[in-house]
Protein backbone atom coordinates (compact mmCIF):
# COMPACT_ATOMS: atom_id res chain seq x y z
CA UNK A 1 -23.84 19.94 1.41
CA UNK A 2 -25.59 18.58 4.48
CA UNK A 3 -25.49 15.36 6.18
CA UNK A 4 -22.06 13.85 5.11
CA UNK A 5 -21.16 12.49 8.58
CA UNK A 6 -22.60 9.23 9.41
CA UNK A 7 -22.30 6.47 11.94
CA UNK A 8 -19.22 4.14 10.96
CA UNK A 9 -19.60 0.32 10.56
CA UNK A 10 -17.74 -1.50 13.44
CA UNK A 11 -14.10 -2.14 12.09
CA UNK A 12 -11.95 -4.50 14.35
CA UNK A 13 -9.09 -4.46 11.78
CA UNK A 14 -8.07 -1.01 9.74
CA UNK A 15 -5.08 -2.24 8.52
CA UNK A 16 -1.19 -1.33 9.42
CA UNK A 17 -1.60 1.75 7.39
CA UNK A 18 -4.48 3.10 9.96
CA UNK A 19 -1.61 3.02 12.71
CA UNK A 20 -1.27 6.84 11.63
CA UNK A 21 -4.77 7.82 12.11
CA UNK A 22 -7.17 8.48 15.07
CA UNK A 23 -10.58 8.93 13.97
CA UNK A 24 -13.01 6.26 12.83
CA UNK A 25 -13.43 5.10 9.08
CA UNK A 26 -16.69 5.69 7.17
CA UNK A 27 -17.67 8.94 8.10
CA UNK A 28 -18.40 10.54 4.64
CA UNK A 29 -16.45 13.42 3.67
CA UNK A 30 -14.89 15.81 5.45
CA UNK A 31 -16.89 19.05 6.29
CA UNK A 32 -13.75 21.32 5.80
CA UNK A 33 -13.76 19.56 2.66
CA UNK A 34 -17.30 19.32 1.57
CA UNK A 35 -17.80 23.09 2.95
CA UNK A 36 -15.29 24.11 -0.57
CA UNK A 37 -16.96 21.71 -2.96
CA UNK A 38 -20.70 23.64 -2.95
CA UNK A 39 -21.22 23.65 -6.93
CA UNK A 40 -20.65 21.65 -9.98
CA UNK A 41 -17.38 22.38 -11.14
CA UNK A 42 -18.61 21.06 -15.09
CA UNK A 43 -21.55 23.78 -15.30
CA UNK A 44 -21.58 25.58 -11.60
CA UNK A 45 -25.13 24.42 -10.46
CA UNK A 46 -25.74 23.91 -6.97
CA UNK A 47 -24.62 20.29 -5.79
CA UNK A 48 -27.39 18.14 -4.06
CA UNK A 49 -26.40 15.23 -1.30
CA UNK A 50 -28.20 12.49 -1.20
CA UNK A 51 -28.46 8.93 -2.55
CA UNK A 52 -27.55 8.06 -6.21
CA UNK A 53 -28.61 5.32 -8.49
CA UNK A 54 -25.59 2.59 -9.06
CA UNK A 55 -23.59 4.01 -5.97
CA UNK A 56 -23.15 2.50 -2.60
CA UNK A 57 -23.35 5.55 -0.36
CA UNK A 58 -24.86 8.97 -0.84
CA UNK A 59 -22.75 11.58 -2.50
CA UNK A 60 -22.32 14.79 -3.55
CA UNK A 61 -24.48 15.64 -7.30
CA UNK A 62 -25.13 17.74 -9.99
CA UNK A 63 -29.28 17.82 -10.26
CA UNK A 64 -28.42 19.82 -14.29
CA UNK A 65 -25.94 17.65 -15.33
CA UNK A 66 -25.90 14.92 -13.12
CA UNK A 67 -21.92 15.08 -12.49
CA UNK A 68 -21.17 13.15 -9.49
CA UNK A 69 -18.44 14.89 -7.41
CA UNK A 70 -16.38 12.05 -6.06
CA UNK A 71 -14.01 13.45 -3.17
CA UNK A 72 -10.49 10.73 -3.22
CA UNK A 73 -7.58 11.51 -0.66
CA UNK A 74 -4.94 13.14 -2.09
CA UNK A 75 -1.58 11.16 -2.29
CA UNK A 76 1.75 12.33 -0.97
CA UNK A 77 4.80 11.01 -1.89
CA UNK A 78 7.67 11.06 0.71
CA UNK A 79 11.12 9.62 0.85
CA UNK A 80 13.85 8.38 3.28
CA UNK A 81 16.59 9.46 2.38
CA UNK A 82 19.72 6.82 3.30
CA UNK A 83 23.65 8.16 2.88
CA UNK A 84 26.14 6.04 1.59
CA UNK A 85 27.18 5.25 5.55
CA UNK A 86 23.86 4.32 6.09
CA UNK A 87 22.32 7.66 8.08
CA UNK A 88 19.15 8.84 7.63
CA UNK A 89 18.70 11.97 6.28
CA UNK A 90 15.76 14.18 8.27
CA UNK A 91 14.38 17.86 7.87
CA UNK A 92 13.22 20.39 10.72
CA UNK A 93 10.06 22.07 9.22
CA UNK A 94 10.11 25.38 8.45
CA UNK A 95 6.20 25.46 7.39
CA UNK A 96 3.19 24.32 9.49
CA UNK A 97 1.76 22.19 10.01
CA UNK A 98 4.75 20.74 11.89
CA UNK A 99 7.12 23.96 12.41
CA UNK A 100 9.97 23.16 13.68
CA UNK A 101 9.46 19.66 14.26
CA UNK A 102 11.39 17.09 12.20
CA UNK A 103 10.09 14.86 9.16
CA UNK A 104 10.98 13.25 5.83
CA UNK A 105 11.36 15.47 2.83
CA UNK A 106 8.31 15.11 0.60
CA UNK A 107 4.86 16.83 -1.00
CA UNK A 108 1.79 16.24 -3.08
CA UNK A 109 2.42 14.43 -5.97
CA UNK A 110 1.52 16.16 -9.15
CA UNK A 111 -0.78 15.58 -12.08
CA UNK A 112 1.57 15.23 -14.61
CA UNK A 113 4.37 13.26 -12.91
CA UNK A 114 4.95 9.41 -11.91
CA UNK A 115 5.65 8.17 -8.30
CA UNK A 116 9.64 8.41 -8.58
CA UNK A 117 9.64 12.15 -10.26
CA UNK A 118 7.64 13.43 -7.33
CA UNK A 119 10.11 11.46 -4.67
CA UNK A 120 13.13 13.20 -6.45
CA UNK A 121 11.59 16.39 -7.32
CA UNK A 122 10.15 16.80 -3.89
CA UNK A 123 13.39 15.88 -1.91
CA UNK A 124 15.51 18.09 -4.04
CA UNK A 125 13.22 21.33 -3.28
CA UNK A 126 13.28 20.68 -0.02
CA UNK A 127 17.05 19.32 0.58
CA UNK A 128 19.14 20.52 -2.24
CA UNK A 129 19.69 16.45 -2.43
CA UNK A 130 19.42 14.17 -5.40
CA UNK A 131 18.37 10.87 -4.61
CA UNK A 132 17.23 7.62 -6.24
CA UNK A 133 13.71 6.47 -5.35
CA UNK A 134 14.24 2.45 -4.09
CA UNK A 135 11.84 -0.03 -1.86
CA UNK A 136 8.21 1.20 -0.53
CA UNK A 137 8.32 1.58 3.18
CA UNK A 138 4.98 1.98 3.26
CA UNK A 139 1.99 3.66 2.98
CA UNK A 140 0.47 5.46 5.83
CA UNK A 141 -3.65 6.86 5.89
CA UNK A 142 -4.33 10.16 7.34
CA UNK A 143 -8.17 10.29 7.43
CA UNK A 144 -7.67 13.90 9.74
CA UNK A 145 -5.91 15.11 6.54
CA UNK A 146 -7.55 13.19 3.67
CA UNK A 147 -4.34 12.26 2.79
CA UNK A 148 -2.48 8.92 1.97
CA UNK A 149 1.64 9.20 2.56
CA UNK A 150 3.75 6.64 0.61
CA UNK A 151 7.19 6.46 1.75
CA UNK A 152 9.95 5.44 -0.16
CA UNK A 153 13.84 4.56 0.79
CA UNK A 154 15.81 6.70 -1.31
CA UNK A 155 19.57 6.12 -2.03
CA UNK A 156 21.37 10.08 -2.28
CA UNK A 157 23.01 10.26 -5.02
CA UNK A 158 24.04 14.11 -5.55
CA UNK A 159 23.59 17.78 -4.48
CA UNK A 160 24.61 19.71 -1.53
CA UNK A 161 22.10 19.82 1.41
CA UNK A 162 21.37 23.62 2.44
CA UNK A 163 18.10 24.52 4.29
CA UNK A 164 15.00 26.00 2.11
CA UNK A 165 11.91 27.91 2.64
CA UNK A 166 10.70 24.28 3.95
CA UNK A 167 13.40 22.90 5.97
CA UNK A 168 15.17 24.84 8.69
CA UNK A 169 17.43 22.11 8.74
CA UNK A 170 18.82 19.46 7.40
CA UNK A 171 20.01 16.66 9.67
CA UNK A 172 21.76 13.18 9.64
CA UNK A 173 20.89 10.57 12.05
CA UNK A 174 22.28 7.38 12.91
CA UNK A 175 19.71 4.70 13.13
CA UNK A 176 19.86 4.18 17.04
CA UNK A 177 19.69 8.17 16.94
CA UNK A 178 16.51 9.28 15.32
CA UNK A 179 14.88 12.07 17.12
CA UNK A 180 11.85 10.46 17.91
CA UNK A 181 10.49 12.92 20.15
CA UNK A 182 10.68 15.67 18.22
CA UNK A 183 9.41 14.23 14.89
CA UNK A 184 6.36 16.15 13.53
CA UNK A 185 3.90 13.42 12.04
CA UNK A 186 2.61 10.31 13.26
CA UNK A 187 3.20 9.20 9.41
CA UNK A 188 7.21 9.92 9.95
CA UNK A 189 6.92 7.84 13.49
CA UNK A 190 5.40 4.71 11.54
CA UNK A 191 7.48 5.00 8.19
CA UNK A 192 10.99 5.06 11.06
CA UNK A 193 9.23 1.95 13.01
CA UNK A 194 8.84 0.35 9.55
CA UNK A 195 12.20 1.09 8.26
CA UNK A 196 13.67 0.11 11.39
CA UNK A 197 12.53 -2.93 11.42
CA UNK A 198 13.34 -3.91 7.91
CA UNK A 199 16.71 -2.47 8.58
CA UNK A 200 17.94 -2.38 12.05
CA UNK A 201 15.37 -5.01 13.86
CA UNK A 202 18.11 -4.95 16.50
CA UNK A 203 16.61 -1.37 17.72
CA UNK A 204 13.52 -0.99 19.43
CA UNK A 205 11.39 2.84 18.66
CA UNK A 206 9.12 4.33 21.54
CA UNK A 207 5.80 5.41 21.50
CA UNK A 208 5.14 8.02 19.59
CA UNK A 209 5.26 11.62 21.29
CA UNK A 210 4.61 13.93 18.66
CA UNK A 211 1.45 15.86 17.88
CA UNK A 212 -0.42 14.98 14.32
């Protein structure tokens, strides 16, 4: 594939779900993306870029069998996990990206699975906690990870927190005591701002200080 970045068109509003992303919109598909997505996964013929009859921007193709090989983000699902005395339930990372650094529980969401399965399944892997899926904090782009992160408040219900082969830890915080300058994700830093203010408006949250 050749050609797949191209000039953006000017954007003066992204949306509150851009907050978590740095680079500009409308830039094609990523090259670490496009650089694993070289032939037709229907017959294995050698894709061709270029522009396409019916479509609005050149893509990816299959010249034998004229597959067109759409590239969507992939969505994670992520949850907040609130106690029954109201503190937020956090994990230290024990993967990259992010080692070590602190985040909400939460992974890809799978094929076969709706919204609140992955939100449960995904906290109790990574927590040992059951919890029930509630309101939609958000959802949060990541164009630098062709990602989009929805973030649920979740209600525990059950289980025993221990830490996993993901989390090195898992932490309670009070709401004026969220470690913001440790957190790993710039997703994490706008799902707290958003719960915060839906929750605790009293409490101001810095800038964030983390690195992705």
């Amino acid at each position: 594939m050749s050609g797949l970045a191209r000039d953006p068109e000017p954007a003066p509003d992204r949306g509150p779900d851009a907050r978590s992303t740095d680079i500009p919109s409308g830039r094609g598909v990523p090259p670490w993306i496009a650089a694993t997505q070289r032939h037709c996964s229907r017959c294995g013929t050698t894709l061709r870029f270029g522009s396409i009859e019916g479509e609005d921007r050149e893509r990816s193709s299959c010249p034998a069998c004229g597959l067109i090989a759409y590239v969507n983000p992939r969505l994670v699902v992520t949850t907040l996990p609130v106690t029954d005395d109201g503190r937020l339930v956090l994990i230290r990372r024990g993967i990259e990206p992010g080692l070590g650094a602190w985040a909400q529980p939460g992974g890809f969401l799978e094929v076969d699975e709706t919204v609140g399965e992955a939100a449960v399944r995904e906290t109790l892997e990574e927590t040992g906690l059951v919890v029930r899926p509630g309101e939609i904090v958000g959802l949060y782009t990541r164009l630098e990870a062709a990602v989009v992160v929805l973030v649920l408040e979740a209600s525990v219900v059950g289980g025993t927190a221990a830490p996993t082969l993901e989390a090195l830890e898992i932490a309670t915080f009070d709401a004026a005591a969220i470690p913001w300058s440790g957190l790993a994700f710039k997703t994490t830093h706008w799902a707290l701002v958003d719960w915060l203010a839906r929750r605790h408006s009293e409490l101001d949250a810095p800038e964030f200080a983390g690195g992705r």
